[in-house]
C-alpha atoms as a PDB file:
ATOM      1  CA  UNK A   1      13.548  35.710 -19.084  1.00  0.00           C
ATOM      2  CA  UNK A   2      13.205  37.307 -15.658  1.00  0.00           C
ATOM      3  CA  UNK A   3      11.425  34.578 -14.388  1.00  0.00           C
ATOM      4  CA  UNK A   4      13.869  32.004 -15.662  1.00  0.00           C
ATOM      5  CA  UNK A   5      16.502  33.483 -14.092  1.00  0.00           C
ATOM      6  CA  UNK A   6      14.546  33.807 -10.629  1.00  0.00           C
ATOM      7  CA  UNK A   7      13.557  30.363 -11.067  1.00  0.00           C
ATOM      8  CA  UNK A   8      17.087  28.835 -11.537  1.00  0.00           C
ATOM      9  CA  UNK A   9      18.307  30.836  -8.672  1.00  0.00           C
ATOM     10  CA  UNK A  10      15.841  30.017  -6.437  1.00  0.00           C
ATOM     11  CA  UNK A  11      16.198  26.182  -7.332  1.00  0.00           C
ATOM     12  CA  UNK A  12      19.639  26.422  -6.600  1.00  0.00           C
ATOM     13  CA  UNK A  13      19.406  28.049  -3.350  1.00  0.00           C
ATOM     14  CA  UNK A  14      16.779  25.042  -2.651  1.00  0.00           C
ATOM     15  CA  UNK A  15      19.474  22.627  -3.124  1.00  0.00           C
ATOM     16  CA  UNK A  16      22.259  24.208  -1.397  1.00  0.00           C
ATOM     17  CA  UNK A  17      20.185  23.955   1.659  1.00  0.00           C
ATOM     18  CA  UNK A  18      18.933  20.748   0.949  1.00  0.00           C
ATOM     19  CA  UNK A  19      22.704  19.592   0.417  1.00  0.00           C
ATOM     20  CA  UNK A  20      23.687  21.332   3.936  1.00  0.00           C
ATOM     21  CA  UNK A  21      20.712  18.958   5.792  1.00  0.00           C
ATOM     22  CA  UNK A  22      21.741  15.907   3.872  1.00  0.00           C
ATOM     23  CA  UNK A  23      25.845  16.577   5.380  1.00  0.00           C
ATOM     24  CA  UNK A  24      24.442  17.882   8.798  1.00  0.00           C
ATOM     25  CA  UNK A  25      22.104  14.361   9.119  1.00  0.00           C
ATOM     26  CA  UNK A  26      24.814  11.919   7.709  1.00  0.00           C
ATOM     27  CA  UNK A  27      27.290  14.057  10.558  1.00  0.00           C
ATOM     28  CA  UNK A  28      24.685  13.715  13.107  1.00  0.00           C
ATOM     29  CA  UNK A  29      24.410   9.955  12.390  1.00  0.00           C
ATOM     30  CA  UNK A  30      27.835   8.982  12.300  1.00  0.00           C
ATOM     31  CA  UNK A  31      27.810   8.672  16.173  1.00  0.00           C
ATOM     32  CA  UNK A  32      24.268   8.331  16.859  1.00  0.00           C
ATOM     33  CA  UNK A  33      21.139   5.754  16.782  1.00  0.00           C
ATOM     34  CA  UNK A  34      18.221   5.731  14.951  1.00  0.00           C
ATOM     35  CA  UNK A  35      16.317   6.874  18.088  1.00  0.00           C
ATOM     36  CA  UNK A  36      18.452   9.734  18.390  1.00  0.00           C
ATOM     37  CA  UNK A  37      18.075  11.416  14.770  1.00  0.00           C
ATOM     38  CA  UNK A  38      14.128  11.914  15.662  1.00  0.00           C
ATOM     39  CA  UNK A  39      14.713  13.985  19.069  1.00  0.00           C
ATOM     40  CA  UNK A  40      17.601  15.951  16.948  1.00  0.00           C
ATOM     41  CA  UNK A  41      14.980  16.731  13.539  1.00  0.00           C
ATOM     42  CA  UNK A  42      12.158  17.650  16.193  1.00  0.00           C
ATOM     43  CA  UNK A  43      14.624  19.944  17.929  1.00  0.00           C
ATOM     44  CA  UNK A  44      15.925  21.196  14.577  1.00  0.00           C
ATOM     45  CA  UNK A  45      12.326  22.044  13.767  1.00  0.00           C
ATOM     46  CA  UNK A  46      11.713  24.585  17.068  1.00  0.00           C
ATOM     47  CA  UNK A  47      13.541  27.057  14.360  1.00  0.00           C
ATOM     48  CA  UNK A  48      11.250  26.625  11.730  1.00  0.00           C
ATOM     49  CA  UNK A  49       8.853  29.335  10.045  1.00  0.00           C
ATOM     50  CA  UNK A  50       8.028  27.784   7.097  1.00  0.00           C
ATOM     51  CA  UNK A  51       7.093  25.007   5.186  1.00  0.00           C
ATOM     52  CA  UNK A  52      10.247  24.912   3.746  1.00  0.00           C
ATOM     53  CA  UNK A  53      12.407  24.534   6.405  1.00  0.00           C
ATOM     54  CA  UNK A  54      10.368  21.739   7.900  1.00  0.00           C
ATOM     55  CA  UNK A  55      10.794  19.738   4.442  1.00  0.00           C
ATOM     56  CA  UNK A  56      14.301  20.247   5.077  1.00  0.00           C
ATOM     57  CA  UNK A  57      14.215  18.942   8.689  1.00  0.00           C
ATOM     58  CA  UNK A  58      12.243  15.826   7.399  1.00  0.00           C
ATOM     59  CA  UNK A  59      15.020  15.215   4.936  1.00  0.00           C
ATOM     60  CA  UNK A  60      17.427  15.267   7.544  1.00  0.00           C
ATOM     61  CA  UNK A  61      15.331  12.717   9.489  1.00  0.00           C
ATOM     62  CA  UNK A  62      15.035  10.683   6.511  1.00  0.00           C
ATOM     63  CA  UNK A  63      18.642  11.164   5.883  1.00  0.00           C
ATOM     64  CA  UNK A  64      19.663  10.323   9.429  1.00  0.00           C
ATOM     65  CA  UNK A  65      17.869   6.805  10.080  1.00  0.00           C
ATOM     66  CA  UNK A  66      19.055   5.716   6.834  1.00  0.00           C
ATOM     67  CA  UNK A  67      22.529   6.301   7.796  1.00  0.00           C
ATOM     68  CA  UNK A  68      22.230   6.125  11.799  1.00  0.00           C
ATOM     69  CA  UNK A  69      22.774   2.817  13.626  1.00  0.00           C
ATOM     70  CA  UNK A  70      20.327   0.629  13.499  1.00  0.00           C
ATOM     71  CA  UNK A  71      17.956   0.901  16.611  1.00  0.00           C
ATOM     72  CA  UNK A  72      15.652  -2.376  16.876  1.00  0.00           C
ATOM     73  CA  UNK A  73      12.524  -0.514  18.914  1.00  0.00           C
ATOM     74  CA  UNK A  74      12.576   2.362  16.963  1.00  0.00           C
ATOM     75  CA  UNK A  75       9.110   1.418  15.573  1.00  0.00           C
ATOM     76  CA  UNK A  76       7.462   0.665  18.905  1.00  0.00           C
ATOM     77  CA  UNK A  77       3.977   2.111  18.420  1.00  0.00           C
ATOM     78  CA  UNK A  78       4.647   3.597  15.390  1.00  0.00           C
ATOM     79  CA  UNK A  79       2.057   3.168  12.577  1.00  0.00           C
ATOM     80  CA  UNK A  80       2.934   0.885   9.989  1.00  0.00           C
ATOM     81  CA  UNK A  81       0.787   2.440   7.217  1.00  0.00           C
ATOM     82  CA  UNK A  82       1.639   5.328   5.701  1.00  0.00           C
ATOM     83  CA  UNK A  83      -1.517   7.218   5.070  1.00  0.00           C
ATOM     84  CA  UNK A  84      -4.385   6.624   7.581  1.00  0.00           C
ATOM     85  CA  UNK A  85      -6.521   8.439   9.826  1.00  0.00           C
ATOM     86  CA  UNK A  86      -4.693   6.007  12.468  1.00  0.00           C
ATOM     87  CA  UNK A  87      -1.554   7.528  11.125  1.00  0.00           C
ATOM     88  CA  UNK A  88      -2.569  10.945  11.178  1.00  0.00           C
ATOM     89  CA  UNK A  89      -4.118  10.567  14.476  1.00  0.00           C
ATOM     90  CA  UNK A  90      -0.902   9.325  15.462  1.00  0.00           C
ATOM     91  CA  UNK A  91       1.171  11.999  14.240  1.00  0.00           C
ATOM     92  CA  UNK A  92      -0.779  14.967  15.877  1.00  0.00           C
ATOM     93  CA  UNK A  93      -0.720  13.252  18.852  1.00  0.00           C
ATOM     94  CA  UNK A  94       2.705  12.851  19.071  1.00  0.00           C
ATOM     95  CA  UNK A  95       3.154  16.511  17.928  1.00  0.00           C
ATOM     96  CA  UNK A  96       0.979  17.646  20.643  1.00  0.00           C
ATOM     97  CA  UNK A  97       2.840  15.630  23.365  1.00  0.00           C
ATOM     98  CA  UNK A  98       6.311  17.505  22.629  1.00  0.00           C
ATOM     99  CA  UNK A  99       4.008  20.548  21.819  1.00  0.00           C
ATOM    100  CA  UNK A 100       6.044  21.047  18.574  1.00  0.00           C
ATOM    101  CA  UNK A 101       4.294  23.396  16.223  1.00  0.00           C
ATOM    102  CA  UNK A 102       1.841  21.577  13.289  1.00  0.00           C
ATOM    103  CA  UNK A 103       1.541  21.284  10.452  1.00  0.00           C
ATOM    104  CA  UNK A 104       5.763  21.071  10.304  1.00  0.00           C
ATOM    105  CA  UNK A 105       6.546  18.220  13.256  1.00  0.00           C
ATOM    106  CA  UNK A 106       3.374  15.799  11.241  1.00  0.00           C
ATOM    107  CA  UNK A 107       5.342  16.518   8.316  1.00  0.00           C
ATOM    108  CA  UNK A 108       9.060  15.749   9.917  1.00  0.00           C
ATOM    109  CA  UNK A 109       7.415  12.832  11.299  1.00  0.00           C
ATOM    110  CA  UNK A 110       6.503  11.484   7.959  1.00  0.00           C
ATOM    111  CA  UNK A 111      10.296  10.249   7.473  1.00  0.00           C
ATOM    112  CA  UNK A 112       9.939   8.297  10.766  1.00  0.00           C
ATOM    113  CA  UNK A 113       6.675   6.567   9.320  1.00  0.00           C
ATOM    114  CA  UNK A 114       8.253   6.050   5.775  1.00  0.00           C
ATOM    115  CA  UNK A 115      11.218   4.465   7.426  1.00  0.00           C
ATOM    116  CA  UNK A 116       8.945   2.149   9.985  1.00  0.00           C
ATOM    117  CA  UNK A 117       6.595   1.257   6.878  1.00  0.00           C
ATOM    118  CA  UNK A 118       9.903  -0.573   5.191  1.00  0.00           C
END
């Protein structure tokens, strides 16, 4: 019973927060481009501890270029696959460049490769 009720509370907390990034990304986007919401998740993520706060910051991302206006080079030397070593290879390096911290900016920058494999 105990662990029902820790379960249930903890989902909901999930969501809460996960409802917060979805209005904070579709905010964000209302006056900005696509090429904007990746700058904004990445510096989002310099807060992050966990694993769950850098799913969060990928669902903003995600969140963001859906709703964001539409940025034609946004994919410029971007991987088009979504599982590769070219992608992975890509992902680290791009983490390193910005020296954000890994495994959370590969995973944040999964919503920019999800959107540029469309």
């Amino acid at each position: 019973m105990l662990v029902g009720l820790l379960l249930v509370v903890g989902l909901a907390w999930w969501f809460t927060g996960y409802e917060e990034q979805i209005d904070a990304a579709r905010a964000f986007a209302a006056t900005s481009s696509q090429k904007q919401c990746v700058p904004e998740a990445l510096r989002r993520l310099e807060s992050c501890m966990d694993m769950s706060c850098a799913n969060a910051e990928s669902a903003f991302l995600g969140e963001c270029l859906g709703f964001a206006k539409v940025s034609p080079s946004l994919c410029e030397g971007v991987p088009r696959e979504l599982v590769s070593d070219h992608t992975v290879a890509w992902a680290f390096r791009e983490c390193r460049g910005i020296k954000a911290p890994q495994p959370y900016c590969s995973l944040v920058l999964g919503a920019l490769l999800g959107q540029c494999a469309l």
